[in-house]
C-alpha atoms as a PDB file:
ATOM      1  CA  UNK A   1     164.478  86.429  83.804  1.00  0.00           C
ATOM      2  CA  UNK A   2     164.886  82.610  85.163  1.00  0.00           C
ATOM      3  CA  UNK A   3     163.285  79.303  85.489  1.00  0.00           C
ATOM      4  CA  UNK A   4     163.267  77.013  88.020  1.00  0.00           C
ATOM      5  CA  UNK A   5     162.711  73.542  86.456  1.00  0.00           C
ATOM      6  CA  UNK A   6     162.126  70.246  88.012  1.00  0.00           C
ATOM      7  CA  UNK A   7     163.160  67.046  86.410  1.00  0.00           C
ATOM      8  CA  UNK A   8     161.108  64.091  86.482  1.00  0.00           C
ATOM      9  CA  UNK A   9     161.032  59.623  85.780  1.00  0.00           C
ATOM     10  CA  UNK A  10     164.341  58.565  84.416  1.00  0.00           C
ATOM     11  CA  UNK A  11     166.650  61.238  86.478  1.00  0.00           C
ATOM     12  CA  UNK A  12     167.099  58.881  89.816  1.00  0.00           C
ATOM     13  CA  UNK A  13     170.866  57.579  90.775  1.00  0.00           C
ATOM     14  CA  UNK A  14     172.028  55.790  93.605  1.00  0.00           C
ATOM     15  CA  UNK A  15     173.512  58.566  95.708  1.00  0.00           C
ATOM     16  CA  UNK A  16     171.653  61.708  94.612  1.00  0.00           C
ATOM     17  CA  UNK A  17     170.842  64.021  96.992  1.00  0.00           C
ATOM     18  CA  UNK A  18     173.408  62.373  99.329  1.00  0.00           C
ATOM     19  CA  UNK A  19     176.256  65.132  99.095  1.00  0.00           C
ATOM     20  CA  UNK A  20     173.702  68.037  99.848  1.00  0.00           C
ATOM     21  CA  UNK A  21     172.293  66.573 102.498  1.00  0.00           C
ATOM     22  CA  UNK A  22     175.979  65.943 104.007  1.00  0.00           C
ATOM     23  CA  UNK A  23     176.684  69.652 103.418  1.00  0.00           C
ATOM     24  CA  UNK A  24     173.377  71.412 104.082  1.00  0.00           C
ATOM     25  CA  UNK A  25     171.373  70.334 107.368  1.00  0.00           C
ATOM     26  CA  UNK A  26     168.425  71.807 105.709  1.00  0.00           C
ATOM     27  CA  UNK A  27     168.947  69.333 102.450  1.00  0.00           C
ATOM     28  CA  UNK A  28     168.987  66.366 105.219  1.00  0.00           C
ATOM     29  CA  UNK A  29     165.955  67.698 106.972  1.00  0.00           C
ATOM     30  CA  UNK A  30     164.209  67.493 103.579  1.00  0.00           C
ATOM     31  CA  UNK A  31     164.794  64.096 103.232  1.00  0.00           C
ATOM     32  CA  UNK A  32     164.216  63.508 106.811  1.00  0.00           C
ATOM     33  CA  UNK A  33     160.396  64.853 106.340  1.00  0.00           C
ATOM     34  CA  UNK A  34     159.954  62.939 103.610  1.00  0.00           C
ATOM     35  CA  UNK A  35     161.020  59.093 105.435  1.00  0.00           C
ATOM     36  CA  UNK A  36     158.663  60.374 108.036  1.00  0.00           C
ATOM     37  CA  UNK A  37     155.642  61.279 105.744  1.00  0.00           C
ATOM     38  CA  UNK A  38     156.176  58.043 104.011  1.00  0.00           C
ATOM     39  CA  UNK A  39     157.096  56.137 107.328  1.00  0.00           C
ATOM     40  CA  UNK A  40     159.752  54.381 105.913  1.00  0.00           C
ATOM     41  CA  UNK A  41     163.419  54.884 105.448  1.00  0.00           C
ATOM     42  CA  UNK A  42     163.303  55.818 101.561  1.00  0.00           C
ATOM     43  CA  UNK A  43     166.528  58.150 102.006  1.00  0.00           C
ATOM     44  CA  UNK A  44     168.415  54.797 102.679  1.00  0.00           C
ATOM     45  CA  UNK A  45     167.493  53.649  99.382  1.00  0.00           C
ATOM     46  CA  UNK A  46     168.131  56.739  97.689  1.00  0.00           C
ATOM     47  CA  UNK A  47     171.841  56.746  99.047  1.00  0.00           C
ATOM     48  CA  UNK A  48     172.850  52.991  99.363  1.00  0.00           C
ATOM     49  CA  UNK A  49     169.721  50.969  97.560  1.00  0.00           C
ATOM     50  CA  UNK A  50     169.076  49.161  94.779  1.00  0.00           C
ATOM     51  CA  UNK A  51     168.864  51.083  91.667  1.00  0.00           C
ATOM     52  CA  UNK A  52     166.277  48.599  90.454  1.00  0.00           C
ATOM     53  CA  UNK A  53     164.010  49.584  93.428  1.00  0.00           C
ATOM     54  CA  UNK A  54     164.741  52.906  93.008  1.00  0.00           C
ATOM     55  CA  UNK A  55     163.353  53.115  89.365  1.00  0.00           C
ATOM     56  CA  UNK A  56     159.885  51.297  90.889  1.00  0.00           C
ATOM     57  CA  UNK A  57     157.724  54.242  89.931  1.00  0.00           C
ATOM     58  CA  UNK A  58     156.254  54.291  93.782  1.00  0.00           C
ATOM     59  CA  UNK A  59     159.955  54.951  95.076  1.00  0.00           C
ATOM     60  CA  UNK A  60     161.304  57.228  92.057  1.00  0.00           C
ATOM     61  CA  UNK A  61     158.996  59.987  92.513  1.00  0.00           C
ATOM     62  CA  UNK A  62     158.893  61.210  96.171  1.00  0.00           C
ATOM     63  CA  UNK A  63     162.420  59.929  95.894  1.00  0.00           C
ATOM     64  CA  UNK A  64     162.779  62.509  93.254  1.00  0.00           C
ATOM     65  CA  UNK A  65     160.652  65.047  94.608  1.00  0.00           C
ATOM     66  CA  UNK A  66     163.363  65.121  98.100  1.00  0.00           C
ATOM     67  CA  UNK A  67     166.124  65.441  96.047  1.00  0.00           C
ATOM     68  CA  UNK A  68     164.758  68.548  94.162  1.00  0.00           C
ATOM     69  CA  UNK A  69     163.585  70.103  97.734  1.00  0.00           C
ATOM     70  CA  UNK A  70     166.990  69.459  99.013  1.00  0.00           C
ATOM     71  CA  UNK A  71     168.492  71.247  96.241  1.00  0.00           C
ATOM     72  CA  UNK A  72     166.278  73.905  96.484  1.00  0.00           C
ATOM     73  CA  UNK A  73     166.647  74.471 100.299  1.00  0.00           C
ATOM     74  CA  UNK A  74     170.525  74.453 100.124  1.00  0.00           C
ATOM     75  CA  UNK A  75     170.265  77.380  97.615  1.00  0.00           C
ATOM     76  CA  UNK A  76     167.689  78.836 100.298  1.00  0.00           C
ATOM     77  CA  UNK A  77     170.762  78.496 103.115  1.00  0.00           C
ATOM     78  CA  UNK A  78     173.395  80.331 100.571  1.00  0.00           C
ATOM     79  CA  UNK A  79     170.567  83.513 100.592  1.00  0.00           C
ATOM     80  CA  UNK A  80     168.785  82.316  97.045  1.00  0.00           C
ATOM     81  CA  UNK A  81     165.224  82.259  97.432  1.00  0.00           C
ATOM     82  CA  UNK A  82     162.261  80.936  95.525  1.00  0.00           C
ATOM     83  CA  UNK A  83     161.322  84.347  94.392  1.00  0.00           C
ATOM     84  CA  UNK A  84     164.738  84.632  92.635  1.00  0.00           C
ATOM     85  CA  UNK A  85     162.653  82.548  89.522  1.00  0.00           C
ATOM     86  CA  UNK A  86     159.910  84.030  87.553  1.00  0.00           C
ATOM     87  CA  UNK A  87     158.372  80.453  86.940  1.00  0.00           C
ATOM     88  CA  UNK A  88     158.403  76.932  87.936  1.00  0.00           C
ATOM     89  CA  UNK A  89     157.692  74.176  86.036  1.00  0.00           C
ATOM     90  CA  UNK A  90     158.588  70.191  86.025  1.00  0.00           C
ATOM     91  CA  UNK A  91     158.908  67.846  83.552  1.00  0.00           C
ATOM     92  CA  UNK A  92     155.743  65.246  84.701  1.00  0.00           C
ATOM     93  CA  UNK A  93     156.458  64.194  88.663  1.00  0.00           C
ATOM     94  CA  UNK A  94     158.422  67.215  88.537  1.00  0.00           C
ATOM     95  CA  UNK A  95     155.284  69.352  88.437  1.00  0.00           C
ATOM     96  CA  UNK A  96     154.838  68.140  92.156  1.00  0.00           C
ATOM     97  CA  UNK A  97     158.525  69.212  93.187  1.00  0.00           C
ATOM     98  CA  UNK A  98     158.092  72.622  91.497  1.00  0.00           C
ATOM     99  CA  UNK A  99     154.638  73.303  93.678  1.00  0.00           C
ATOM    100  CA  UNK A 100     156.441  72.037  96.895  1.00  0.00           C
ATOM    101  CA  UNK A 101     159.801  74.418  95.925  1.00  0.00           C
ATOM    102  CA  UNK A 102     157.025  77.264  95.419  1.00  0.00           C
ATOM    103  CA  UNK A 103     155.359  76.565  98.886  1.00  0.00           C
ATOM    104  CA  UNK A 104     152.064  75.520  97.650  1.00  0.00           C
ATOM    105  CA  UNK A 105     152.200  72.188  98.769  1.00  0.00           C
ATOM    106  CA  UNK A 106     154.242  70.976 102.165  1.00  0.00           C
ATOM    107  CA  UNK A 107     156.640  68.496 101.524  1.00  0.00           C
ATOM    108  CA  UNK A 108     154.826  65.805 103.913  1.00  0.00           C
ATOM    109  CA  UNK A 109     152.171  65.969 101.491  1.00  0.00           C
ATOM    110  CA  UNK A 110     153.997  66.022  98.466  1.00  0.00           C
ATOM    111  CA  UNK A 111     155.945  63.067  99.175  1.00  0.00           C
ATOM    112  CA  UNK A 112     152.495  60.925 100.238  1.00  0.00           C
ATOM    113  CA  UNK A 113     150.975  62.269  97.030  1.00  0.00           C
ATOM    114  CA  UNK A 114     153.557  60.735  94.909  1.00  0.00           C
ATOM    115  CA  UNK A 115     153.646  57.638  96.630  1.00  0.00           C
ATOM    116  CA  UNK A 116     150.000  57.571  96.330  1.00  0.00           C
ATOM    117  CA  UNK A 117     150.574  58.606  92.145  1.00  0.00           C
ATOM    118  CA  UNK A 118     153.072  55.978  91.437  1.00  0.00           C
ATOM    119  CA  UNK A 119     151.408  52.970  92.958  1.00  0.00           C
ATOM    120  CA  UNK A 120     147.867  53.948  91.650  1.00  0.00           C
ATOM    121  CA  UNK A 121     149.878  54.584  87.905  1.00  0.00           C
ATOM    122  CA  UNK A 122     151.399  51.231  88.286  1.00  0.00           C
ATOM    123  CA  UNK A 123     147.969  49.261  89.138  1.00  0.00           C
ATOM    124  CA  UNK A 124     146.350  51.361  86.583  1.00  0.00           C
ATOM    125  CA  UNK A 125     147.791  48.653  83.816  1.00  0.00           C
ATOM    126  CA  UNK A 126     149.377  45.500  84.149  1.00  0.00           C
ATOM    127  CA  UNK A 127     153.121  45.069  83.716  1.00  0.00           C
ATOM    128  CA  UNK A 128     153.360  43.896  80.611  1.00  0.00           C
ATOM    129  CA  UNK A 129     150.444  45.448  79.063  1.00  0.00           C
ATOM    130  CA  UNK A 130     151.698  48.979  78.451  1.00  0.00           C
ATOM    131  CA  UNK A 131     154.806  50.255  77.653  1.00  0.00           C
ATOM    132  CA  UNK A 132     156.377  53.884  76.292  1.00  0.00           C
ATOM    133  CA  UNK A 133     158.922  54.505  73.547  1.00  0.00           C
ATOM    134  CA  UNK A 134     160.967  57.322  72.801  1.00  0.00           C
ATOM    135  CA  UNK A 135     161.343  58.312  69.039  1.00  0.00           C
ATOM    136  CA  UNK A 136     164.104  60.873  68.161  1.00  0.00           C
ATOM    137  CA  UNK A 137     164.440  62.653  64.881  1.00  0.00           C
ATOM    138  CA  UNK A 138     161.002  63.361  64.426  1.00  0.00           C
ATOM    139  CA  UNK A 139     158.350  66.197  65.689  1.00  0.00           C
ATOM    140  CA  UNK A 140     155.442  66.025  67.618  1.00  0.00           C
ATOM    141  CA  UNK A 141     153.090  66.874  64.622  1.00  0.00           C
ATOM    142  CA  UNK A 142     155.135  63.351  63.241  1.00  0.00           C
ATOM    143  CA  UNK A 143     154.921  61.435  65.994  1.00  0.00           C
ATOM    144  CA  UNK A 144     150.988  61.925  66.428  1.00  0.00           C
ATOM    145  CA  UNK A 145     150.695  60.464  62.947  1.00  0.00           C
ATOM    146  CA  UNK A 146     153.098  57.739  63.503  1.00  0.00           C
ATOM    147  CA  UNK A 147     150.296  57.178  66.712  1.00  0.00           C
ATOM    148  CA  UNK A 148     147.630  56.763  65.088  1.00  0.00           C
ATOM    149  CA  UNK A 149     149.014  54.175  62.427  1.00  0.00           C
ATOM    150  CA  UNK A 150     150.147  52.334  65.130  1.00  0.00           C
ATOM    151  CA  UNK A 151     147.070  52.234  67.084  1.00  0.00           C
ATOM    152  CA  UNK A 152     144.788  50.096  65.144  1.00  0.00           C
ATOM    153  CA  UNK A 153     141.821  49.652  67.846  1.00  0.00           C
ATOM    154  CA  UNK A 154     144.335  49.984  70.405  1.00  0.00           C
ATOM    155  CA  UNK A 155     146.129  52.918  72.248  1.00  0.00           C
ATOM    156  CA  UNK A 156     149.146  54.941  71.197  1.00  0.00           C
ATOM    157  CA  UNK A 157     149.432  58.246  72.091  1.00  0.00           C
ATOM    158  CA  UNK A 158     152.267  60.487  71.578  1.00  0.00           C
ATOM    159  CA  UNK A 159     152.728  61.500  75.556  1.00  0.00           C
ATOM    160  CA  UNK A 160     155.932  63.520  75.898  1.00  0.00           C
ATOM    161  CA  UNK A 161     156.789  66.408  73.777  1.00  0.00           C
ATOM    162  CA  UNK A 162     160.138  67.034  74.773  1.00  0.00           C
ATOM    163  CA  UNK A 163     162.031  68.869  72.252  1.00  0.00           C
ATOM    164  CA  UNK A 164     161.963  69.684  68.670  1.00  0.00           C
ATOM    165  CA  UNK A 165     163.884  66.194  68.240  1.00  0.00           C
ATOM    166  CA  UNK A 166     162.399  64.164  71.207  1.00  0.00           C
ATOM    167  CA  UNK A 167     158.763  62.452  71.327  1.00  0.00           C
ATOM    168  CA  UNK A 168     157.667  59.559  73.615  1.00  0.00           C
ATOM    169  CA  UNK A 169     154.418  57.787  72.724  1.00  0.00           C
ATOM    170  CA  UNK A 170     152.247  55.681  75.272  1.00  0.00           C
ATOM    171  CA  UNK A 171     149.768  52.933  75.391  1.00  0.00           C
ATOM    172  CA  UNK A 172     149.273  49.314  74.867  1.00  0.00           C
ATOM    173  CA  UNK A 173     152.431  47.094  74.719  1.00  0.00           C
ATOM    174  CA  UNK A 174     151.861  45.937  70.759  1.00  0.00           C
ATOM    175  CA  UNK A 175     150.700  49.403  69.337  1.00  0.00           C
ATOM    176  CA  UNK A 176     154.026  51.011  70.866  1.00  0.00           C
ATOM    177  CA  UNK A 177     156.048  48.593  68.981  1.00  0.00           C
ATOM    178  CA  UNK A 178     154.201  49.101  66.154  1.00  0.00           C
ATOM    179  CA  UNK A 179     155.083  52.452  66.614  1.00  0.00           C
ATOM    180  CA  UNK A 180     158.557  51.825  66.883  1.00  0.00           C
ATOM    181  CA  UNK A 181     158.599  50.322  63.647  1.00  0.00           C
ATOM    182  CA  UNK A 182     156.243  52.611  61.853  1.00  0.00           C
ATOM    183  CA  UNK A 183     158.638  55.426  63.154  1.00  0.00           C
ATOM    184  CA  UNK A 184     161.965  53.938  61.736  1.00  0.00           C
ATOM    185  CA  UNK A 185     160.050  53.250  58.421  1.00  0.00           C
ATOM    186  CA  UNK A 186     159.285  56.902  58.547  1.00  0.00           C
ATOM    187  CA  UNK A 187     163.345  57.734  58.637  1.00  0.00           C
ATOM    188  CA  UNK A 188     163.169  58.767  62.697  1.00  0.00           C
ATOM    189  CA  UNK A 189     166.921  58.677  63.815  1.00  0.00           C
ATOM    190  CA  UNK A 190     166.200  56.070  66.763  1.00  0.00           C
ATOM    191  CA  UNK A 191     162.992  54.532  67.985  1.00  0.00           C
ATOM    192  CA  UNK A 192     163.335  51.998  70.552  1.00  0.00           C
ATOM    193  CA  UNK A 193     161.132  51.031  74.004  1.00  0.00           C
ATOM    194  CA  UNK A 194     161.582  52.950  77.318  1.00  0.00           C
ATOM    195  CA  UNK A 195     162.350  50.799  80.253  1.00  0.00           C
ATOM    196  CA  UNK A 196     159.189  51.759  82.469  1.00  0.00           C
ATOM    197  CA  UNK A 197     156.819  49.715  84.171  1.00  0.00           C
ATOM    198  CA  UNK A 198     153.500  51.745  82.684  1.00  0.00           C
ATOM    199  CA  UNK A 199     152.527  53.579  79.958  1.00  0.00           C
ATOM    200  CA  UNK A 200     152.186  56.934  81.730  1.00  0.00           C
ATOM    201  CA  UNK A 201     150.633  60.273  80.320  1.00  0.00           C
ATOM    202  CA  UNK A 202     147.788  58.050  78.061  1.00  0.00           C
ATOM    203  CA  UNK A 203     144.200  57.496  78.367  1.00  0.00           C
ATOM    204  CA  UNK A 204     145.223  54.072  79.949  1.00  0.00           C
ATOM    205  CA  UNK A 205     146.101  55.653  83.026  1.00  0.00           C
ATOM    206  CA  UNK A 206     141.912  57.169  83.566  1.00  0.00           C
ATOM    207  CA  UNK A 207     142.014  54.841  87.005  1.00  0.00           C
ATOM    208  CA  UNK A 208     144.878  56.505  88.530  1.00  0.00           C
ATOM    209  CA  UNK A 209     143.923  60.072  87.626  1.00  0.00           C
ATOM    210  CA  UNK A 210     140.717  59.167  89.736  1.00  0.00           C
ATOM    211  CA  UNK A 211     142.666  58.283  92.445  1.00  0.00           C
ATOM    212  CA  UNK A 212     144.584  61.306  91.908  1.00  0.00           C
ATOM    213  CA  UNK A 213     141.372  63.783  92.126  1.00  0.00           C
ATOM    214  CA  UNK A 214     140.601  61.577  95.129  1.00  0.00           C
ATOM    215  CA  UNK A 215     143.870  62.213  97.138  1.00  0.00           C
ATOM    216  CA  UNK A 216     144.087  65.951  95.896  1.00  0.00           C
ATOM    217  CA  UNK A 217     141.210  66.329  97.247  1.00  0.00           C
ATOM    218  CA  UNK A 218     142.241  65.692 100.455  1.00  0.00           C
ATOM    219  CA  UNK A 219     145.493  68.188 100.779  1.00  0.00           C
ATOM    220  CA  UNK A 220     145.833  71.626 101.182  1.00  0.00           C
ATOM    221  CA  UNK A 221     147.027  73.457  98.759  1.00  0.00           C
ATOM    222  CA  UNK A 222     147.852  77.552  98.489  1.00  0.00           C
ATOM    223  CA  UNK A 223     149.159  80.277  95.307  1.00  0.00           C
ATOM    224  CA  UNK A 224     152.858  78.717  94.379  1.00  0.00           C
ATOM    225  CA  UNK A 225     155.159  81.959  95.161  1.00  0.00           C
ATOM    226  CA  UNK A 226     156.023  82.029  91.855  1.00  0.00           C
ATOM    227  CA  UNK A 227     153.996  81.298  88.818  1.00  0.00           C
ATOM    228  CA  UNK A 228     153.352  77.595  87.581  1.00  0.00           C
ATOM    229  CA  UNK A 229     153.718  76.910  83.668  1.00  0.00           C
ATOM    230  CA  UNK A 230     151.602  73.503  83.822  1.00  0.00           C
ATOM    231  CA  UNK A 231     152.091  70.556  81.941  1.00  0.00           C
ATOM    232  CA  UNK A 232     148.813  70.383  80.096  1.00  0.00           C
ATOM    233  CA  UNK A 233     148.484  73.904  79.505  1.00  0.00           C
ATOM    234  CA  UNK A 234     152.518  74.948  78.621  1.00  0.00           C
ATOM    235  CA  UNK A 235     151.213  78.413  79.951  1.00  0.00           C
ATOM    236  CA  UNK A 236     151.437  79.961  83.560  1.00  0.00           C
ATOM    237  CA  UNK A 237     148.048  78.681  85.390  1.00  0.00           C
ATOM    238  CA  UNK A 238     145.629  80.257  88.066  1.00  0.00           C
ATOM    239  CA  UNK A 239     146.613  78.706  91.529  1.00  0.00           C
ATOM    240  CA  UNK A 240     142.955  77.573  91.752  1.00  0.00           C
ATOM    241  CA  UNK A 241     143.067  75.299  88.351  1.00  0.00           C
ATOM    242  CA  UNK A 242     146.426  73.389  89.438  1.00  0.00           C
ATOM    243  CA  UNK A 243     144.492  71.031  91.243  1.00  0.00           C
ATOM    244  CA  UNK A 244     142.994  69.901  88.431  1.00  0.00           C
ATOM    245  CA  UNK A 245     145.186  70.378  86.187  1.00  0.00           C
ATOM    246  CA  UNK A 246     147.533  67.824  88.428  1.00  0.00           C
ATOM    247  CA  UNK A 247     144.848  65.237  87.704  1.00  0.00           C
ATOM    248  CA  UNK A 248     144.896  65.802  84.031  1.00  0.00           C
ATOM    249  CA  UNK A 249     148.093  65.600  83.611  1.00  0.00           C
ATOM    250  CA  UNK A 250     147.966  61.694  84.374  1.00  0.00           C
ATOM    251  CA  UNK A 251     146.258  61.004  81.501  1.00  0.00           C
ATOM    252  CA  UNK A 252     147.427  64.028  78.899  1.00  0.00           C
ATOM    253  CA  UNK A 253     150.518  65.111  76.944  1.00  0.00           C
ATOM    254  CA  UNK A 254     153.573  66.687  78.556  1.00  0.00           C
ATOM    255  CA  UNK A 255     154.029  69.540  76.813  1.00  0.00           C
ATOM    256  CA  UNK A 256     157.426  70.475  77.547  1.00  0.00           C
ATOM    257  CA  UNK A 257     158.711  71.631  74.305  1.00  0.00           C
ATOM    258  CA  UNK A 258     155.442  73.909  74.178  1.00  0.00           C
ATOM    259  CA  UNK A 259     156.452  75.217  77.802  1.00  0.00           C
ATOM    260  CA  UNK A 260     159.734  75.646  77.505  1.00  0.00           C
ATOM    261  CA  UNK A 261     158.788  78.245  73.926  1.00  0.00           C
ATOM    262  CA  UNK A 262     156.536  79.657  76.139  1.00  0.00           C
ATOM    263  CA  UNK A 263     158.899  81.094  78.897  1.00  0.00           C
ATOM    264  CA  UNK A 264     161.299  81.862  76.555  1.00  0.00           C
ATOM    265  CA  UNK A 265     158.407  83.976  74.764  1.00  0.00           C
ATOM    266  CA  UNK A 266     157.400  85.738  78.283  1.00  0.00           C
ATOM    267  CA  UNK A 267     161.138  86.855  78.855  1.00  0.00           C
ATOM    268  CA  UNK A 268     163.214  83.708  80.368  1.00  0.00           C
ATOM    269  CA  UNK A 269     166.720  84.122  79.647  1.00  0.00           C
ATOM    270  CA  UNK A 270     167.880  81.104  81.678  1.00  0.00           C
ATOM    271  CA  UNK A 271     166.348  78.070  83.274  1.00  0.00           C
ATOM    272  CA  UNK A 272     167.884  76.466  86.510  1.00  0.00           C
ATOM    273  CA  UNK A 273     167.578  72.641  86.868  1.00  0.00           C
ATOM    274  CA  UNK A 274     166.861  72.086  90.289  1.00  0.00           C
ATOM    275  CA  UNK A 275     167.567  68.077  91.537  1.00  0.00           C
ATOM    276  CA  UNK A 276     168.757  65.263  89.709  1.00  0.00           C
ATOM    277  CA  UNK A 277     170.515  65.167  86.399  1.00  0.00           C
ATOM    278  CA  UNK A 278     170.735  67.284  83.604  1.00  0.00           C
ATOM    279  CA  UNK A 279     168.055  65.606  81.221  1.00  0.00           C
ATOM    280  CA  UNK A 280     165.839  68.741  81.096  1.00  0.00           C
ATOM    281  CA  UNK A 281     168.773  71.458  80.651  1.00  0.00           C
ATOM    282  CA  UNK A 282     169.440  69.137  77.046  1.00  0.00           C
ATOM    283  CA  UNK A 283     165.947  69.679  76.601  1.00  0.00           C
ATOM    284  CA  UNK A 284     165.966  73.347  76.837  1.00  0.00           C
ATOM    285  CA  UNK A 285     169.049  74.337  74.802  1.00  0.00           C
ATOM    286  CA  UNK A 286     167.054  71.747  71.860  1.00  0.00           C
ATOM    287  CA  UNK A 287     163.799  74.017  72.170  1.00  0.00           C
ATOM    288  CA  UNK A 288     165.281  77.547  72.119  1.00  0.00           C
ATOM    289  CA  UNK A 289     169.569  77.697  72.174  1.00  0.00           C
ATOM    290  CA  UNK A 290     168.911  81.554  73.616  1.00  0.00           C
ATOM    291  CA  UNK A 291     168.164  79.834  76.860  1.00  0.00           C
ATOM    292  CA  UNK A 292     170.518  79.196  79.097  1.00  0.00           C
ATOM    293  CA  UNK A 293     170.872  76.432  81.085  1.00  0.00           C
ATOM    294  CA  UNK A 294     172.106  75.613  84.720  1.00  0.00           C
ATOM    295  CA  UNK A 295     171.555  72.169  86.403  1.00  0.00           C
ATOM    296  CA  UNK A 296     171.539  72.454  90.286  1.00  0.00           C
ATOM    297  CA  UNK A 297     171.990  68.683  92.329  1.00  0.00           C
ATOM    298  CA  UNK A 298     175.671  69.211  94.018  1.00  0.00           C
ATOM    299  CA  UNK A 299     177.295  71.189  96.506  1.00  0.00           C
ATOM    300  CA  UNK A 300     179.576  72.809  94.294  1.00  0.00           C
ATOM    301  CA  UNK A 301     176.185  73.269  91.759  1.00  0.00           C
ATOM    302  CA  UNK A 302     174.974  75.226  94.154  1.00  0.00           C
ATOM    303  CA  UNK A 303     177.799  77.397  95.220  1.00  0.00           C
ATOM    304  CA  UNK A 304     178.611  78.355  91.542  1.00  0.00           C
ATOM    305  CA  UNK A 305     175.036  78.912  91.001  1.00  0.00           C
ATOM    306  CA  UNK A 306     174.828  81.341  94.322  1.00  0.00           C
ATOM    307  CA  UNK A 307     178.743  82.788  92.862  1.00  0.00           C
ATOM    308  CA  UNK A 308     177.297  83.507  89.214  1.00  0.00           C
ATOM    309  CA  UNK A 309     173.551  85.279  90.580  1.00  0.00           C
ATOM    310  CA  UNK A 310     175.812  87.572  92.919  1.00  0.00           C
ATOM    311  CA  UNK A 311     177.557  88.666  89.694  1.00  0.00           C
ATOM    312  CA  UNK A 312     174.579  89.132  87.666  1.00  0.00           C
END
C-alpha cells in the first residue's frame, strides 16, 4: 500500500519544477495555470528568481503547490494515476497540494488560496514579533514542556511534530528563544531559530485562519480521489470536514509524526514524495524505518518511479 506525500515551507530551490516542465507539457501547463490564476509570472521566479523572494511565504507556497502538481501530472503522462496511492497527505502547505493532486480542489484555486494563506499568515504578526525554532533530540511530549517554561505570559507552542527526533515550536520572538535555551539546558542535540518570517501553526496566527474560513468559503471543493490523512487529525478525514479542518490547521499542531504512524498502522508500505526535496522522505524513515521512501521532483524521479511500480 502507498502514500502520496506533499512537502511543504522550507523545500523551495531556484529551478525546481523547471526540468519537468521542459520534459512533460503537462508539468508546464501546471505551472502555466498557476501564473494565470495568480496573474503574474511566478514560474519565472521559480526557475530564474531570487531565492530570497522565493522563500517570502506568499511566493513559496503556490510556488510549491505547482511544483508538486507538475510532478504529479508527469507521473499521470507515464500511465501512474492518483488512484495508484491509498492516501494523501502534506506536510502544512502541502495539505493544499495533496487535495489539488486528489482532484478536490482545481489548481486555479489552489494556487489563489495559498497566495491568499501566505500573505494573510504574514500580516497576521509583525516581522519581528514571532519566530519558530526547530529542536532536535527531543520528543514532542519534551518539547511541549520545554513550551510551556518558555512561555511565561507569552506564546510558545510546540507546532511541528515531525519525527521521533524533530519538534518545531512557535510563538512570540522572546519565548522561542527562551525555548531554545530551555531546550539545550534540557540536553536536546541542537536547538536553534528557523529562518521564517512568522510563527506559523500557533494561536498567533487566529487572524489568518479567519481569513482562511473566509476564502474557503468561497471555492469549490469535492471528495479527494483518494483519502486525506489531515494535519490536525493524523487520521484519514470525511471530505466534508477538510474544509475546516484546512482552517484549523493555521493555528494547530502538524502532526506529522502522528500521521505518518498512522498510515503505516492502516497498511502503507511506502510513501512517495511528490515535488520538491526530500525533507519529508527523512521524516518518514525517522517515524517507522518499515516505510519506504521515494521522493518524486525530476524527470528521471519519475521514470524510475513509473520503472519500479511496473515491477511491483
Amino acid at each position: 500500500m502507498r502514500a502520496f506525500v506533499f512537502p511543504g515551507q522550507g523545500a523551495q530551490t531556484i529551478g525546481m519544477g523547471k526540468a519537468l516542465a521542459d520534459a512533460y507539457p503537462a508539468a508546464q501547463a501546471v505551472f502555466d495555470e498557476v501564473d494565470e490564476a495568480l496573474g503574474e509570472k511566478l514560474s519565472d521566479l521559480v526557475w530564474t528568481g531570487d531565492i530570497g523572494d522565493l522563500t517570502l511565504t506568499r511566493n513559496a507556497q503556490p510556488a510549491l503547490m505547482a511544483t508538486s502538481l507538475a510532478a504529479m501530472r508527469a507521473l499521470e503522462a507515464e500511465g501512474v494515476t492518483i488512484e495508484a496511492a491509498s492516501f494523501v497527505a502534506g506536510h502544512s502547505l502541502g495539505e493544499y497540494s495533496a487535495l489539488a493532486a486528489a482532484g478536490a480542489v482545481s489548481i486555479a484555486d489552489t494556487a489563489r488560496l495559498l497566495r491568499i494563506r501566505g500573505e494573510a499568515m504574514q500580516e497576521a504578526v509583525p516581522v519581528g514579533v514571532g519566530a519558530m525554532a526547530v529542536l532536535l533530540g527531543m520528543d514532542f511530549e519534551q518539547a511541549i514542556a520545554v513550551a510551556e517554561e518558555a512561555a511565561q505570559g507569552e506564546v510558545c507552542q510546540a507546532a511541528n511534530d515531525n519525527d521521533p527526533s524533530q519538534v518545531v515550536v512557535s510563538g512570540h520572538k522572546a519565548a522561542v528563544e527562551r525555548a531554545v535555551e530551555i531546550a539545550k539546558a534540557k540536553g536536546a542535540k541542537r536547538a536553534m531559530l528557523l529562518p521564517v518570517s512568522a510563527p506559523f501553526h500557533s494561536s498567533l496566527m487566529a487572524p489568518a485562519a479567519e481569513v482562511m474560513a473566509g476564502a474557503l468559503a468561497d471555492v469549490t471543493m469535492v471528495a479527494p480521489a483518494v483519502p486525506l490523512v489531515a494535519n490536525v487529525r493524523a487520521e484519514a478525514v470525511d471530505a466534508d470536514e477538510i474544509k475546516t479542518l484546512l482552517v484549523e490547521q493555521v493555528t494547530g499542531s502538524v502532526r506529522w509524526r502522528e500521521s505518518v504512524q498512522w498510515m503505516a498502522a492502516a497498511g502503507v508500505t511506502e510513501a512517495w514524495e511528490i515535488g520538491a526535496g526530500k525533507a519529508l522522505s527523512g521524516m518518514v524513515k525517522r517515524v517507522d524505518r518499515s516505510v519506504a521512501t521515494r521522493a518524486v521532483g525530476t524527470p528521471e524521479d519519475v521514470v524510475a518511479a513509473v520503472a519500479a511500480l511496473n515491477e511491483g
